[in-house]
PDB file of N, CA and C in Angstrom:
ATOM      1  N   UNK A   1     -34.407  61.346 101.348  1.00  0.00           N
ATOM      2  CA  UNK A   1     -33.534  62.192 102.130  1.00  0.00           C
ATOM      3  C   UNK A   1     -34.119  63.604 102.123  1.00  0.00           C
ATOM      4  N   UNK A   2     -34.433  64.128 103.524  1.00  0.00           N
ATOM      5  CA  UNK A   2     -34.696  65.751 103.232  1.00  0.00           C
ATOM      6  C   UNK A   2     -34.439  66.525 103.379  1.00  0.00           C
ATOM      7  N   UNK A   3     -33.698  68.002 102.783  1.00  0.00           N
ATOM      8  CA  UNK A   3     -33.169  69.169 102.407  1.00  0.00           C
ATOM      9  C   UNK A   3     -32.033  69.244 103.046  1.00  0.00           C
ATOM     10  N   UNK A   4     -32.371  69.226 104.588  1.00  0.00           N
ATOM     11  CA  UNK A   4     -31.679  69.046 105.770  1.00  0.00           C
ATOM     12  C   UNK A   4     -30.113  68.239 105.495  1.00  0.00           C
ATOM     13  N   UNK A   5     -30.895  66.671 105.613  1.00  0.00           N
ATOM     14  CA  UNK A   5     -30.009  66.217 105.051  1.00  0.00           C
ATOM     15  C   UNK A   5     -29.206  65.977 104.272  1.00  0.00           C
ATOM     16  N   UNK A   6     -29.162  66.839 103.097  1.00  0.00           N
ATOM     17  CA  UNK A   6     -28.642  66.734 102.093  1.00  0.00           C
ATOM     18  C   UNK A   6     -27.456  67.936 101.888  1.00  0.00           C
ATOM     19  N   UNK A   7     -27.632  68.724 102.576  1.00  0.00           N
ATOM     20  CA  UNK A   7     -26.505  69.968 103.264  1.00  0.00           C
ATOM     21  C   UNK A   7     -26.258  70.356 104.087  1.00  0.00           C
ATOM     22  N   UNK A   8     -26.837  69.305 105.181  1.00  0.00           N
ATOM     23  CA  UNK A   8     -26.249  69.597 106.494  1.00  0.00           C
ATOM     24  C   UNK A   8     -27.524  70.414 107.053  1.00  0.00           C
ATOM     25  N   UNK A   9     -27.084  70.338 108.641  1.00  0.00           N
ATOM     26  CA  UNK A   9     -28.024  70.983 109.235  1.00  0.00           C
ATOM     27  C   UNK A   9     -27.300  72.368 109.600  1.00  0.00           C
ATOM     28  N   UNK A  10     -28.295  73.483 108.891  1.00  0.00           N
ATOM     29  CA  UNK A  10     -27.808  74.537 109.334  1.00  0.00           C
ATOM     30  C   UNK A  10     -27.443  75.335 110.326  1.00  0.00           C
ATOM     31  N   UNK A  11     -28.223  74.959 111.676  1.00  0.00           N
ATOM     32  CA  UNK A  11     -28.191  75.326 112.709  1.00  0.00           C
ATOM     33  C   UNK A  11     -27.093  74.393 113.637  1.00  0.00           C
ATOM     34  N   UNK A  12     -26.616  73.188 112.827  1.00  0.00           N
ATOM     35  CA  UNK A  12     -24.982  72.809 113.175  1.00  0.00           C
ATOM     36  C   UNK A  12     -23.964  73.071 112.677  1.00  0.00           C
ATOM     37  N   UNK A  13     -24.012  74.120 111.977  1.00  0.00           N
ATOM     38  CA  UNK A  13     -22.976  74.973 111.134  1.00  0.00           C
ATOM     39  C   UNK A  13     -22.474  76.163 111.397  1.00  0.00           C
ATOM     40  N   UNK A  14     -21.543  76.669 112.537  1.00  0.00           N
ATOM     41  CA  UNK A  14     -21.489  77.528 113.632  1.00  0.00           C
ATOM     42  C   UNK A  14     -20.348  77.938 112.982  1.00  0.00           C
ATOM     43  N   UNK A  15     -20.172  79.506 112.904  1.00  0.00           N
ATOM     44  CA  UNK A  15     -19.121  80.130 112.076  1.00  0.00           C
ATOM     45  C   UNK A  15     -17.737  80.044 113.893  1.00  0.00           C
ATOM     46  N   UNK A  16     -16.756  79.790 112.671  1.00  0.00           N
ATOM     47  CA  UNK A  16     -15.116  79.441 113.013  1.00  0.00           C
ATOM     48  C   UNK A  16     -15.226  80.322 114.296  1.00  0.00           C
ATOM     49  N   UNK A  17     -14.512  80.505 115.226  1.00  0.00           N
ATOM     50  CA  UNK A  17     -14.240  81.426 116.525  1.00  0.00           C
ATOM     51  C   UNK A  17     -13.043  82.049 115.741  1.00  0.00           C
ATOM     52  N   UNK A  18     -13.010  83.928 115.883  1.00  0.00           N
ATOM     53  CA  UNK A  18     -11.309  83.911 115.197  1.00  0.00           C
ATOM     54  C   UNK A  18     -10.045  83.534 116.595  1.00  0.00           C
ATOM     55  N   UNK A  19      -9.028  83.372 115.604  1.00  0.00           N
ATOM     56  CA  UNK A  19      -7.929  82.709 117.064  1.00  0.00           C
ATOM     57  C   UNK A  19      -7.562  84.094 117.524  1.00  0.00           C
ATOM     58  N   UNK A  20      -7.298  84.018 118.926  1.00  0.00           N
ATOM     59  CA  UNK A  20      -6.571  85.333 119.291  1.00  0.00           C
ATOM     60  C   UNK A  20      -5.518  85.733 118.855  1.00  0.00           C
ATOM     61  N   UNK A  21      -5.692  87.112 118.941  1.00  0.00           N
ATOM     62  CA  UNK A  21      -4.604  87.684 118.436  1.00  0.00           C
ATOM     63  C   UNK A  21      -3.410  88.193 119.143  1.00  0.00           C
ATOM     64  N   UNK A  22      -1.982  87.672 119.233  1.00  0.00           N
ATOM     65  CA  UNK A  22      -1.170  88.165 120.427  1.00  0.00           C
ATOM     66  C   UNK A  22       0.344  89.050 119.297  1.00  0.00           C
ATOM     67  N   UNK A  23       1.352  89.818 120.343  1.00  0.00           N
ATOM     68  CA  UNK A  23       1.897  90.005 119.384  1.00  0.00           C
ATOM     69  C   UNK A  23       2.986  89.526 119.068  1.00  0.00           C
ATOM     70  N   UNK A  24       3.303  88.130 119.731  1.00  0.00           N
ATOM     71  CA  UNK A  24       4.081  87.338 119.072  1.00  0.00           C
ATOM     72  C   UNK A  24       3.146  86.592 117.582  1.00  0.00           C
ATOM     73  N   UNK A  25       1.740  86.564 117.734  1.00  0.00           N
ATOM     74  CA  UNK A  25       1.784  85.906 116.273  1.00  0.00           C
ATOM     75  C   UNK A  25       1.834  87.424 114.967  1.00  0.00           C
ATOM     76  N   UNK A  26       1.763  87.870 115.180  1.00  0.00           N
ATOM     77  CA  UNK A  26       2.204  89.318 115.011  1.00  0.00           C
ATOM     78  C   UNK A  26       3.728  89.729 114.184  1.00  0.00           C
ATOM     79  N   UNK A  27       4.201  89.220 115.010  1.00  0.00           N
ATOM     80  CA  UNK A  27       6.098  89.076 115.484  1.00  0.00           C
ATOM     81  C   UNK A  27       6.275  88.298 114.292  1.00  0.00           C
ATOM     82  N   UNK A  28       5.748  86.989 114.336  1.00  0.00           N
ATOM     83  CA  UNK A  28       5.977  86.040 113.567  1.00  0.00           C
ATOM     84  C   UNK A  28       5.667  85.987 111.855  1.00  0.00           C
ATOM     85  N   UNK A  29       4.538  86.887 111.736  1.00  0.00           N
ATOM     86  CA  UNK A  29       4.590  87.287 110.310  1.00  0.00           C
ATOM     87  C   UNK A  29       5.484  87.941 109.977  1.00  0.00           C
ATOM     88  N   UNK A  30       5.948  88.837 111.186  1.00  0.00           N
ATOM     89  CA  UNK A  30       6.691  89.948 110.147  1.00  0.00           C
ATOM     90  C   UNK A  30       8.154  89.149 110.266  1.00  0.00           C
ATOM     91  N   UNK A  31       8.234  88.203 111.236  1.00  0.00           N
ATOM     92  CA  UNK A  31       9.714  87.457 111.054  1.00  0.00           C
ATOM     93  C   UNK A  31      10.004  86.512 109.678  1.00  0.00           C
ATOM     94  N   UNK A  32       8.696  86.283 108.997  1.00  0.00           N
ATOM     95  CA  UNK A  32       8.846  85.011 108.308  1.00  0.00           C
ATOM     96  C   UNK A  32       8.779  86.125 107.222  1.00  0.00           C
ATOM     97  N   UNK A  33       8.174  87.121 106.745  1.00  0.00           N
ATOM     98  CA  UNK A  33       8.024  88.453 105.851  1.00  0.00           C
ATOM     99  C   UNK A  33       9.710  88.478 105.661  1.00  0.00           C
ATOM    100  N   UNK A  34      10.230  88.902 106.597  1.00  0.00           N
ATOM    101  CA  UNK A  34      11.524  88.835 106.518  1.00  0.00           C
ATOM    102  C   UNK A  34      12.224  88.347 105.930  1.00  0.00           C
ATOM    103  N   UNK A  35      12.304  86.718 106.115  1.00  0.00           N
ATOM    104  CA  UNK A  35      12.929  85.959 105.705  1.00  0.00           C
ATOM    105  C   UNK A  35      12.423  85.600 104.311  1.00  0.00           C
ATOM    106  N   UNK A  36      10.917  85.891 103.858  1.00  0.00           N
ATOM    107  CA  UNK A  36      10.714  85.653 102.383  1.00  0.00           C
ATOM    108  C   UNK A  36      11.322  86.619 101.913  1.00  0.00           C
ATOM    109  N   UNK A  37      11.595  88.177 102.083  1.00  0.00           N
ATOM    110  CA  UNK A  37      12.031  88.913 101.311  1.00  0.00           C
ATOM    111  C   UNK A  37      13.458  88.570 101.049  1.00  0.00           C
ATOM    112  N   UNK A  38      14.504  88.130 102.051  1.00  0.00           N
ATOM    113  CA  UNK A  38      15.426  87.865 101.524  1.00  0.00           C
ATOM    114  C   UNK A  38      15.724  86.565 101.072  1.00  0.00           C
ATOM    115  N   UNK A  39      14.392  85.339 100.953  1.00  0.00           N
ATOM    116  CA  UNK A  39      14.806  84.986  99.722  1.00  0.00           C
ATOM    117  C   UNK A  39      14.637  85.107  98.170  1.00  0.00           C
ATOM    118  N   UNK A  40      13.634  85.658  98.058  1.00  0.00           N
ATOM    119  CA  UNK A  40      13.121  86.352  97.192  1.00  0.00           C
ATOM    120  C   UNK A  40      14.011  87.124  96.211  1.00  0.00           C
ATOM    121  N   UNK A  41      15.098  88.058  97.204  1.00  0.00           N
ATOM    122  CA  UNK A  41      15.930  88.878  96.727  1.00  0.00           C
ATOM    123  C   UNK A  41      17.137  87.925  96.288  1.00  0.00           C
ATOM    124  N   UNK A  42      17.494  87.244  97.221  1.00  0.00           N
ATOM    125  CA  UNK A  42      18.717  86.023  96.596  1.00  0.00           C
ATOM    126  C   UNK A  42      18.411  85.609  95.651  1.00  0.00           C
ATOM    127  N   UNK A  43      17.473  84.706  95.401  1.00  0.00           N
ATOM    128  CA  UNK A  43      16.938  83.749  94.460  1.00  0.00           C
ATOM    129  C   UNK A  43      16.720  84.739  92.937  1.00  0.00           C
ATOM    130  N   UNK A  44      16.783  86.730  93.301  1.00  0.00           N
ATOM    131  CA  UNK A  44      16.963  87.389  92.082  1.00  0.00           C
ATOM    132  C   UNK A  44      18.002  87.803  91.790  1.00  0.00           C
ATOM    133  N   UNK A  45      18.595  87.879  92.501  1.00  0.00           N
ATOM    134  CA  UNK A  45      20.527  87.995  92.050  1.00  0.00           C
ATOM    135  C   UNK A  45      21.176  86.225  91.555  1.00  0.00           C
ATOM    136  N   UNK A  46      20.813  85.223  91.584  1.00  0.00           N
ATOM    137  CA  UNK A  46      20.841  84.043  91.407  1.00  0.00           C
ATOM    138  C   UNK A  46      20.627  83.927  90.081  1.00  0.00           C
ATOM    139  N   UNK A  47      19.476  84.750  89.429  1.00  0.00           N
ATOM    140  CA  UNK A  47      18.564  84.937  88.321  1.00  0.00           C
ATOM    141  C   UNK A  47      17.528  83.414  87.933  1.00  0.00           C
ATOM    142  N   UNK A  48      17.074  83.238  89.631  1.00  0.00           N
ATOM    143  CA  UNK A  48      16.122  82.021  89.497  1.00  0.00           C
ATOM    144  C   UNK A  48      14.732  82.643  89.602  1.00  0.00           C
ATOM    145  N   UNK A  49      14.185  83.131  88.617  1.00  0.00           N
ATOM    146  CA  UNK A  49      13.089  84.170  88.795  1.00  0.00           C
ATOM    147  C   UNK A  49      11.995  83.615  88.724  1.00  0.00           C
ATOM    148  N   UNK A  50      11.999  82.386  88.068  1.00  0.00           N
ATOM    149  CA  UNK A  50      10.343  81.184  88.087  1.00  0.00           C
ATOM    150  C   UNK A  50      10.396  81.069  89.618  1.00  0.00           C
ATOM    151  N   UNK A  51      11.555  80.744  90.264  1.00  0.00           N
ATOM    152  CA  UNK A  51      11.039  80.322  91.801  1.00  0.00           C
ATOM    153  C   UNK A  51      10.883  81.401  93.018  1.00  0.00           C
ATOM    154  N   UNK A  52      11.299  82.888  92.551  1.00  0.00           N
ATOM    155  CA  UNK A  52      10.330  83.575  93.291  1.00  0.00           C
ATOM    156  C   UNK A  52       8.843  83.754  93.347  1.00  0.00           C
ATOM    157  N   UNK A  53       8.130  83.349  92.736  1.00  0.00           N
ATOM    158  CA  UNK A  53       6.402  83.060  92.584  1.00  0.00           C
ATOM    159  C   UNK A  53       5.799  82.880  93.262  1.00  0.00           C
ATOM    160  N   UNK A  54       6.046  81.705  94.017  1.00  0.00           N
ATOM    161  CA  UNK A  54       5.571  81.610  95.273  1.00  0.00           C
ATOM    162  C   UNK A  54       6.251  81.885  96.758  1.00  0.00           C
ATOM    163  N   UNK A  55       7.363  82.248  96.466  1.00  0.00           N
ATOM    164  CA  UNK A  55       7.891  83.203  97.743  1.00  0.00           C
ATOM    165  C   UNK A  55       6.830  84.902  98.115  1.00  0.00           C
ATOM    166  N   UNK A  56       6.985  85.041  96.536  1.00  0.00           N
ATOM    167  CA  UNK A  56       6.639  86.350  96.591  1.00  0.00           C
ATOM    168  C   UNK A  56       4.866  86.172  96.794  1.00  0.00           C
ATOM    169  N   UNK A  57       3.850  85.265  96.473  1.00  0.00           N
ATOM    170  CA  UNK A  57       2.846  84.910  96.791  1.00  0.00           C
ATOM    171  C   UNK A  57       2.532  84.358  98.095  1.00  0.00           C
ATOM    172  N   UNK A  58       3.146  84.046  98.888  1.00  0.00           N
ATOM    173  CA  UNK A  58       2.802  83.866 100.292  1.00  0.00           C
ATOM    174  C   UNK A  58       3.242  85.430 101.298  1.00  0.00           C
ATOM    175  N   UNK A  59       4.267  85.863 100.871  1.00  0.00           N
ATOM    176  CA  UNK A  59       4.591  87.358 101.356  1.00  0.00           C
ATOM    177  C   UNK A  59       3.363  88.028 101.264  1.00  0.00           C
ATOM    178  N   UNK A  60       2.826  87.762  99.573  1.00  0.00           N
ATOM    179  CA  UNK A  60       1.808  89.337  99.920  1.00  0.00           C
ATOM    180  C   UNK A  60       0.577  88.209 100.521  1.00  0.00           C
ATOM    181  N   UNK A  61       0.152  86.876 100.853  1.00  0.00           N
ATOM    182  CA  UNK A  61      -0.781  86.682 102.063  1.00  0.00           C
ATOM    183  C   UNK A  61      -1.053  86.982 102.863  1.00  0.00           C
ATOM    184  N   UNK A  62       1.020  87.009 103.800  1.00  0.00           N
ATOM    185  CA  UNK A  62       0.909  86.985 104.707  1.00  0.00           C
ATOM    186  C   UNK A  62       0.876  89.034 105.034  1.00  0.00           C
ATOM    187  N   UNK A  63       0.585  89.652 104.264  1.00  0.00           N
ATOM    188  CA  UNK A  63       0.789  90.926 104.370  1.00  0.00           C
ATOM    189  C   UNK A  63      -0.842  91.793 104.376  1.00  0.00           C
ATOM    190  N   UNK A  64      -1.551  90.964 103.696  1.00  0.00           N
ATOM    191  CA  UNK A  64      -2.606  91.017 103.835  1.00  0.00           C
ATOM    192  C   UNK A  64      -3.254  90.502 104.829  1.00  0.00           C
ATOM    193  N   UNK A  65      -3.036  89.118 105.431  1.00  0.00           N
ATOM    194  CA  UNK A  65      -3.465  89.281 107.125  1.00  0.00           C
ATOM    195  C   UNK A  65      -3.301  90.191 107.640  1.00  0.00           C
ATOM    196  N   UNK A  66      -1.937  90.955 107.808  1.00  0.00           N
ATOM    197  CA  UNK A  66      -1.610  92.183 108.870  1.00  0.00           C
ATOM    198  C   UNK A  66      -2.306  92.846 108.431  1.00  0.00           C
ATOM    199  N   UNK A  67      -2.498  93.478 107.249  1.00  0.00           N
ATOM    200  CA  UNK A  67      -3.637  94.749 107.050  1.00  0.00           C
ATOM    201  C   UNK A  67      -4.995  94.375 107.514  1.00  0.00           C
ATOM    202  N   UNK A  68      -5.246  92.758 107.036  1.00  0.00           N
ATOM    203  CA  UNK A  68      -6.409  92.761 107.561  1.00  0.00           C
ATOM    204  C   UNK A  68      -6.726  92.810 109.617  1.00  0.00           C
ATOM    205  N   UNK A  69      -5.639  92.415 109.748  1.00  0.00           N
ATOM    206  CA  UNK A  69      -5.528  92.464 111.780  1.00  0.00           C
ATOM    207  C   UNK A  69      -5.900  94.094 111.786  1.00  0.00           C
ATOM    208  N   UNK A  70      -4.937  94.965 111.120  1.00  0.00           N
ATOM    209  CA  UNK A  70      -5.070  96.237 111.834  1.00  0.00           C
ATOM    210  C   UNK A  70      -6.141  96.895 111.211  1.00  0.00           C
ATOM    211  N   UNK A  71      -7.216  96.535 110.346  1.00  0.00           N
ATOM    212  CA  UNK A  71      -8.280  97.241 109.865  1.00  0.00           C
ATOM    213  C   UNK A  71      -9.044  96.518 110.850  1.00  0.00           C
ATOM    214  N   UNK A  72      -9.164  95.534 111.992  1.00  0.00           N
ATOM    215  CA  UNK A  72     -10.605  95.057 112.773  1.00  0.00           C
ATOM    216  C   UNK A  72     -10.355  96.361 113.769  1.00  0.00           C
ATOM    217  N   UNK A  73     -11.439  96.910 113.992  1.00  0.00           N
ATOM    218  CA  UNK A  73     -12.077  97.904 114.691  1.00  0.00           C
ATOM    219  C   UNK A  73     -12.122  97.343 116.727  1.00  0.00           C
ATOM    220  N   UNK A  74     -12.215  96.058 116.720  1.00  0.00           N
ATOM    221  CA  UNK A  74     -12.068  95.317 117.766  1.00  0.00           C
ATOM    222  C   UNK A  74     -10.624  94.787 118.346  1.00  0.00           C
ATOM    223  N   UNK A  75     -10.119  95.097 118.003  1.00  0.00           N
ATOM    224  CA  UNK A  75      -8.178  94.789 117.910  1.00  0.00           C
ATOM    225  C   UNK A  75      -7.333  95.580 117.750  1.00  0.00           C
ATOM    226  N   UNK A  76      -7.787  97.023 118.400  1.00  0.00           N
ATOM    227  CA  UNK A  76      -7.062  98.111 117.781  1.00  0.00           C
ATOM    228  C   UNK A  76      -5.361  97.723 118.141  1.00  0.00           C
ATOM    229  N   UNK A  77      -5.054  97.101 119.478  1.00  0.00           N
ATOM    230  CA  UNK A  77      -3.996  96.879 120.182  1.00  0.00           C
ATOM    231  C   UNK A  77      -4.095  95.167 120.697  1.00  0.00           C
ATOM    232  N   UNK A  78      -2.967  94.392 119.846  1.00  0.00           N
ATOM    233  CA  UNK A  78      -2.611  93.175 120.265  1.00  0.00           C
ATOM    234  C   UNK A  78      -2.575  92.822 121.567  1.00  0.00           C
ATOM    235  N   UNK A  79      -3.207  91.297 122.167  1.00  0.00           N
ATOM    236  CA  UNK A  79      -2.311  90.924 123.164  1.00  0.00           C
ATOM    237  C   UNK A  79      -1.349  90.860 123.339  1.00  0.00           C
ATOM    238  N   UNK A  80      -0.691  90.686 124.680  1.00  0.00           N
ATOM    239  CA  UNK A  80       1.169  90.665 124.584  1.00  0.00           C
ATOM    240  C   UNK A  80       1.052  89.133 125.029  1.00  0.00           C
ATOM    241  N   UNK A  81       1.635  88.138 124.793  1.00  0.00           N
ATOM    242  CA  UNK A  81       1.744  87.051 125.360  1.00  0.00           C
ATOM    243  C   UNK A  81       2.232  87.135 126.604  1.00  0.00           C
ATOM    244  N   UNK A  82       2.281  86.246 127.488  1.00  0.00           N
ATOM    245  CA  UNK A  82       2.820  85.722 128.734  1.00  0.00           C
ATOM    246  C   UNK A  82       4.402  84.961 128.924  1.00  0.00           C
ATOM    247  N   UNK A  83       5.402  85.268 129.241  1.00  0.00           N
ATOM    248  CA  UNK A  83       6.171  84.535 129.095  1.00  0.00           C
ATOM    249  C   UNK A  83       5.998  82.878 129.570  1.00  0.00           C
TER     250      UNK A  83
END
C-alpha cells in the first residue's frame, strides 16, 4: 500500500465550504441562549446544580460562535433571509 493510500489522497481532501451566514441563524442562537439561560437559572433556584453543566457548556459554545461570526472580517453584516 502507498503513502497515498494509507491517508487518503490529499488532493481529495477539500476544506468544508463555511455555511452561510443569515440573520435568522443568528436569531436562533441568541433564541436558544435564551432559553439556556433560563434554564440554567431555574434548575439554580431548584438547587439542581450538577445539571446546570451542560446547559451552561453549550451556552458558552454557542456564544463563542457569535464572537467568532462577528470577528470574520468578511461578514461584517449578516444576510437577511427571504421570507
Amino acid at each position: 500500500m502507498n503513502p497515498q493510500q494509507r491517508s487518503g489522497n490529499p488532493q481529495q481532501q477539500q476544506p468544508s465550504a463555511q455555511p452561510e451566514i443569515t440573520t435568522q441563524t443568528i436569531q436562533n442562537y441568541l433564541d436558544e441562549n435564551q432559553q439556556l439561560i433560563f434554564g440554567i437559572l431555574e434548575r439554580q433556584k431548584q438547587g439542581q446544580f450538577d445539571q446546570c453543566e451542560a446547559l451552561q457548556q453549550k451556552l458558552q459554545n454557542n456564544l463563542i460562535k457569535l464572537a467568532t461570526l462577528a470577528d470574520q472580517p468578511n461578514q461584517t453584516t449578516a444576510k437577511p433571509t427571504r421570507p
